[in-house]
N, C-alpha and C. Protein backbone atom coordinates (compact mmCIF):
# COMPACT_ATOMS: atom_id res chain seq x y z
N UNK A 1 -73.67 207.70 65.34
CA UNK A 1 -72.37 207.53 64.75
C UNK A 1 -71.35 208.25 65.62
N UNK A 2 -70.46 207.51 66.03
CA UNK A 2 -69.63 208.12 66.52
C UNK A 2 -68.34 208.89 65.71
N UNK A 3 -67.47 209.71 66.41
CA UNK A 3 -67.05 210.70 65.22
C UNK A 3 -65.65 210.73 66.22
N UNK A 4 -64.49 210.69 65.60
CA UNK A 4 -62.86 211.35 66.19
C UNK A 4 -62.39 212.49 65.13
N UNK A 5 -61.71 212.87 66.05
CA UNK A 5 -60.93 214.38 65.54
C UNK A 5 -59.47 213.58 65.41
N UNK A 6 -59.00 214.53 64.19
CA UNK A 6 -58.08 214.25 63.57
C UNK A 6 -57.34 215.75 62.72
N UNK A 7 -56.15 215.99 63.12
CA UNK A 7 -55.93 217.56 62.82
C UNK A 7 -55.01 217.17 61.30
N UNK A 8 -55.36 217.76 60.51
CA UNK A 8 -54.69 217.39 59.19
C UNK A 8 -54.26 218.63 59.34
N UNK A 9 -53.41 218.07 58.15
CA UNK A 9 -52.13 219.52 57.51
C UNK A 9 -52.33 218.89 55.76
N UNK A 10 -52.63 220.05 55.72
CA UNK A 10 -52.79 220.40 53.70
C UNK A 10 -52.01 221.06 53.19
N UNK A 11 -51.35 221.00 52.18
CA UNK A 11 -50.95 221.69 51.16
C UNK A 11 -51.79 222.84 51.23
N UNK A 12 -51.53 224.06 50.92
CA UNK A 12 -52.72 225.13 50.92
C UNK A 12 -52.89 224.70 49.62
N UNK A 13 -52.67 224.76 48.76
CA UNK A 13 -53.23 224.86 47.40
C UNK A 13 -53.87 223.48 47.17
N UNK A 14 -54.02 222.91 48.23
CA UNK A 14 -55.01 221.44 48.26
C UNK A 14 -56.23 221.96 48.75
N UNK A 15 -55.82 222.12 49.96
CA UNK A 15 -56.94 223.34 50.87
C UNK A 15 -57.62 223.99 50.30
N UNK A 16 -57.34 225.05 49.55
CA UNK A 16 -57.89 226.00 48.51
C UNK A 16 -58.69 225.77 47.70
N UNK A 17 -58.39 224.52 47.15
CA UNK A 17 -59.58 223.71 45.77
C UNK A 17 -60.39 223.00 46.68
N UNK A 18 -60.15 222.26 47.88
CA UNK A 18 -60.73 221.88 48.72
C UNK A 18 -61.83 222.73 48.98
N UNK A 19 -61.65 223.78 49.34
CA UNK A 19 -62.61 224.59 50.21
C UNK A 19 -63.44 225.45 49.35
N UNK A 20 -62.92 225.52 47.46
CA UNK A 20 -63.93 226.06 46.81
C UNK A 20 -64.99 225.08 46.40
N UNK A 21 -63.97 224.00 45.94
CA UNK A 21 -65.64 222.57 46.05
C UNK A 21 -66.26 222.31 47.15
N UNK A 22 -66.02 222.59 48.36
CA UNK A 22 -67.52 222.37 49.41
C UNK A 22 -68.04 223.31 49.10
N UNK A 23 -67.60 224.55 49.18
CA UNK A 23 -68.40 225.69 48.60
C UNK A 23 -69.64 225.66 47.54
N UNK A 24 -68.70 225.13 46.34
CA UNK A 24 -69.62 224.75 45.46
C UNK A 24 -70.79 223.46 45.94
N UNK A 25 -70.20 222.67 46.44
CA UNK A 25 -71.65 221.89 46.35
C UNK A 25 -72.43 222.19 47.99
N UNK A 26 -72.06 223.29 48.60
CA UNK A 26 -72.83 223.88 49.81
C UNK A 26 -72.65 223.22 50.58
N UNK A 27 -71.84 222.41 51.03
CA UNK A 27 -71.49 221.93 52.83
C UNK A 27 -70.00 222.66 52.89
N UNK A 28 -69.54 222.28 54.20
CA UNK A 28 -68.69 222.44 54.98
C UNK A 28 -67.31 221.85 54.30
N UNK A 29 -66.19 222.20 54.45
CA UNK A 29 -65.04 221.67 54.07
C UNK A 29 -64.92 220.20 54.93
N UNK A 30 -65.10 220.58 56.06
CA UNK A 30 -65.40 219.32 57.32
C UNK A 30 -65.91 218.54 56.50
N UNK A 31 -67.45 218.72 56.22
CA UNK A 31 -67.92 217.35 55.72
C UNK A 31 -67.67 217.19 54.13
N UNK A 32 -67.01 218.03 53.27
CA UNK A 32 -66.57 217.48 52.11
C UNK A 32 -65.37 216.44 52.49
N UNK A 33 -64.63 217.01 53.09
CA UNK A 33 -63.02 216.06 53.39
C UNK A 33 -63.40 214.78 53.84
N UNK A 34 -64.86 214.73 54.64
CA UNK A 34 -65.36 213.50 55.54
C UNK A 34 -65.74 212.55 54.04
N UNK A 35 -66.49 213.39 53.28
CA UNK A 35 -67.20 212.27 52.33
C UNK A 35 -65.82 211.96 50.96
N UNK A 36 -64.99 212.62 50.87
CA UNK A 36 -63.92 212.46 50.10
C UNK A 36 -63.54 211.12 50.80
N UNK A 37 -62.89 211.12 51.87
CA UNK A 37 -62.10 210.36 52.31
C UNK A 37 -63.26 208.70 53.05
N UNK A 38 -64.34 208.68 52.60
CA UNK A 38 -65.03 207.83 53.01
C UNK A 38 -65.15 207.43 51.31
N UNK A 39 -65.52 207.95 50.12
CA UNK A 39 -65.30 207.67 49.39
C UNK A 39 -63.70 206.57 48.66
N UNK A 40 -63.14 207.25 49.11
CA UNK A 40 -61.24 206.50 48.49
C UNK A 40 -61.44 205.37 49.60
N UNK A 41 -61.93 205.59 50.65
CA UNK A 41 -62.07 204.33 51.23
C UNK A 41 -63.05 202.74 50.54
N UNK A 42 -64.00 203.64 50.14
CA UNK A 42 -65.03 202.56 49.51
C UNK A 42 -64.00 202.04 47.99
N UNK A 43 -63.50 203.12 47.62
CA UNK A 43 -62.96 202.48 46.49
C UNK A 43 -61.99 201.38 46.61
N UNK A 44 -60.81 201.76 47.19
CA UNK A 44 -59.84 201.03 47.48
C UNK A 44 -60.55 199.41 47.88
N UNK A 45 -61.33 199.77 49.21
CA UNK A 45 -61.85 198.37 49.67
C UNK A 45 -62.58 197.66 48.26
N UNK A 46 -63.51 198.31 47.83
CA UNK A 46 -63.77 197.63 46.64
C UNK A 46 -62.88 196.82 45.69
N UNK A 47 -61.61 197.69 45.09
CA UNK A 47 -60.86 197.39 44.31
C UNK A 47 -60.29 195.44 45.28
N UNK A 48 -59.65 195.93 46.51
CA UNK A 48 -58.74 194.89 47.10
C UNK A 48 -59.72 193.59 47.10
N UNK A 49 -61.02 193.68 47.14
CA UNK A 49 -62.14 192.90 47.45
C UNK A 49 -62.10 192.03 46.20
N UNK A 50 -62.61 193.19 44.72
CA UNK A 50 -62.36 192.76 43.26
C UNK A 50 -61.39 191.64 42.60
N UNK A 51 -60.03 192.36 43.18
CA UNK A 51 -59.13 191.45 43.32
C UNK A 51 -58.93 189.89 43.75
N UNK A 52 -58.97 190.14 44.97
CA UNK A 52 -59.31 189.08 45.95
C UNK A 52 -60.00 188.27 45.15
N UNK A 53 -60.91 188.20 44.91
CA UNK A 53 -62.32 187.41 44.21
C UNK A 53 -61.95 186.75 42.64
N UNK A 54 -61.01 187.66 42.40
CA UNK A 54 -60.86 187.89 40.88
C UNK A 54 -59.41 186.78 40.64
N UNK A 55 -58.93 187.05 41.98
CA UNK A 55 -57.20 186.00 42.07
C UNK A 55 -57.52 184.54 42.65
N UNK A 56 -58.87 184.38 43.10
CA UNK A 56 -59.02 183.13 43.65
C UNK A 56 -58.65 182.32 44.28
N UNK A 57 -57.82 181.29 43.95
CA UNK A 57 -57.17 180.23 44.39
C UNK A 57 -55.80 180.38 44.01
N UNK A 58 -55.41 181.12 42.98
CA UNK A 58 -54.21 181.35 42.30
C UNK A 58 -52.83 181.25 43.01
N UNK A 59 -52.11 181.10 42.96
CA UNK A 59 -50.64 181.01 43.46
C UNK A 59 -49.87 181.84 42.41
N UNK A 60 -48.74 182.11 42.95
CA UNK A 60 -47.67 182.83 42.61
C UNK A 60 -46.67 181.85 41.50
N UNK A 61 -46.63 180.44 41.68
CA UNK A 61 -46.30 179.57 40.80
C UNK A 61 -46.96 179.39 39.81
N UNK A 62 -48.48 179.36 39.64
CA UNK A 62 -49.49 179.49 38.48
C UNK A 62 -48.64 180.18 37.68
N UNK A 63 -48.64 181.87 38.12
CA UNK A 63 -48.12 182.77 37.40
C UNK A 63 -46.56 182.44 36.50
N UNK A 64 -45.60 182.08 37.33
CA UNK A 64 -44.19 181.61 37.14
C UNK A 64 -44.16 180.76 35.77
N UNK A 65 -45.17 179.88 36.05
CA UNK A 65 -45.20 179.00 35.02
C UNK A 65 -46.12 178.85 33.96
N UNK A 66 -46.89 179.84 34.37
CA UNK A 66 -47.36 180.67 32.61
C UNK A 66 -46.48 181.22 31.99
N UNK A 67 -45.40 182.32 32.67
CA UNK A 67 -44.57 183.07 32.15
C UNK A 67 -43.27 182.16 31.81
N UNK A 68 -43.19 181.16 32.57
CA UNK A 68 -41.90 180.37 31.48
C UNK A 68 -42.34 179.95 30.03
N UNK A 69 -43.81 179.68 29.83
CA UNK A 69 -43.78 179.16 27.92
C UNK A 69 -44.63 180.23 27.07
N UNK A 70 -44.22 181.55 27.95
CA UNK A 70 -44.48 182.83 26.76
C UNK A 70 -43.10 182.98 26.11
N UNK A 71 -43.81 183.26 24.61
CA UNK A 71 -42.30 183.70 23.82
C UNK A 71 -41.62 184.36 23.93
N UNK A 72 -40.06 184.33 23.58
CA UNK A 72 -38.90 184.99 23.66
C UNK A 72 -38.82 186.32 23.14
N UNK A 73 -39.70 186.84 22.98
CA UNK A 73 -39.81 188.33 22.06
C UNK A 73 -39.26 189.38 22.50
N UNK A 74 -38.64 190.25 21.81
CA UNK A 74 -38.24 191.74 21.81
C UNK A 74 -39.62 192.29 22.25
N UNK A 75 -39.83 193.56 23.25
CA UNK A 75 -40.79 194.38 23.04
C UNK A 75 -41.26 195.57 21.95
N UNK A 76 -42.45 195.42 21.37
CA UNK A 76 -42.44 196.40 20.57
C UNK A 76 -42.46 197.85 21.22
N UNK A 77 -41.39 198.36 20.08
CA UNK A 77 -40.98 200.19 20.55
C UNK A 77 -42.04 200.65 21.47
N UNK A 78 -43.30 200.46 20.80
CA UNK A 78 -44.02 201.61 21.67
C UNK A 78 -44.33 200.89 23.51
N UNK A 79 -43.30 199.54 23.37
CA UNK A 79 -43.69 199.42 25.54
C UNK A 79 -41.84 199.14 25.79
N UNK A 80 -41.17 199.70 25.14
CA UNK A 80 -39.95 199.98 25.78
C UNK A 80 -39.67 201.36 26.53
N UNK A 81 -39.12 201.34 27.91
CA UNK A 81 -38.60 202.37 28.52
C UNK A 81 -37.96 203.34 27.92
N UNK A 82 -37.84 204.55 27.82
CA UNK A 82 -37.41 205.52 27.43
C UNK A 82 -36.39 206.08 28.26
């Protein structure tokens, strides 16, 4: 596997919780930050993938013209902006 360097800048108080959870689970901050950030990767790709799969063939007009023969309704209080 090949590997690049990459110099981050943290928040210390990111850093800090950072560096007591590698602690806690006994590796390196290095390789916690490595498997964090390989993780949000798997997720994200997952999610966009989910999506993808999940939107199909769909168009943006599908949508348009579902939403023209939903009813004229007020929102109820509890999904109005505050």
């Amino acid at each position: 596997m090949s590997k690049a360097t990459y110099p981050l800048k943290l928040p210390l108080s990111i850093k800090k919780a950072a560096q007591r959870l590698a602690k806690e689970d006994g590796v390196s901050l290095n390789q916690w930050i490595a498997v964090a950030v390989a993780e949000k990767v798997g997720v994200v790709e997952t999610a966009a993938d989910f999506f993808k799969k999940r939107a199909g063939k769909a168009t943006g007009e599908g949508l348009m013209k579902f939403l023209r023969t939903a009813p004229k309704l007020a929102p109820e209080p509890e999904d109005t902006l505050r």
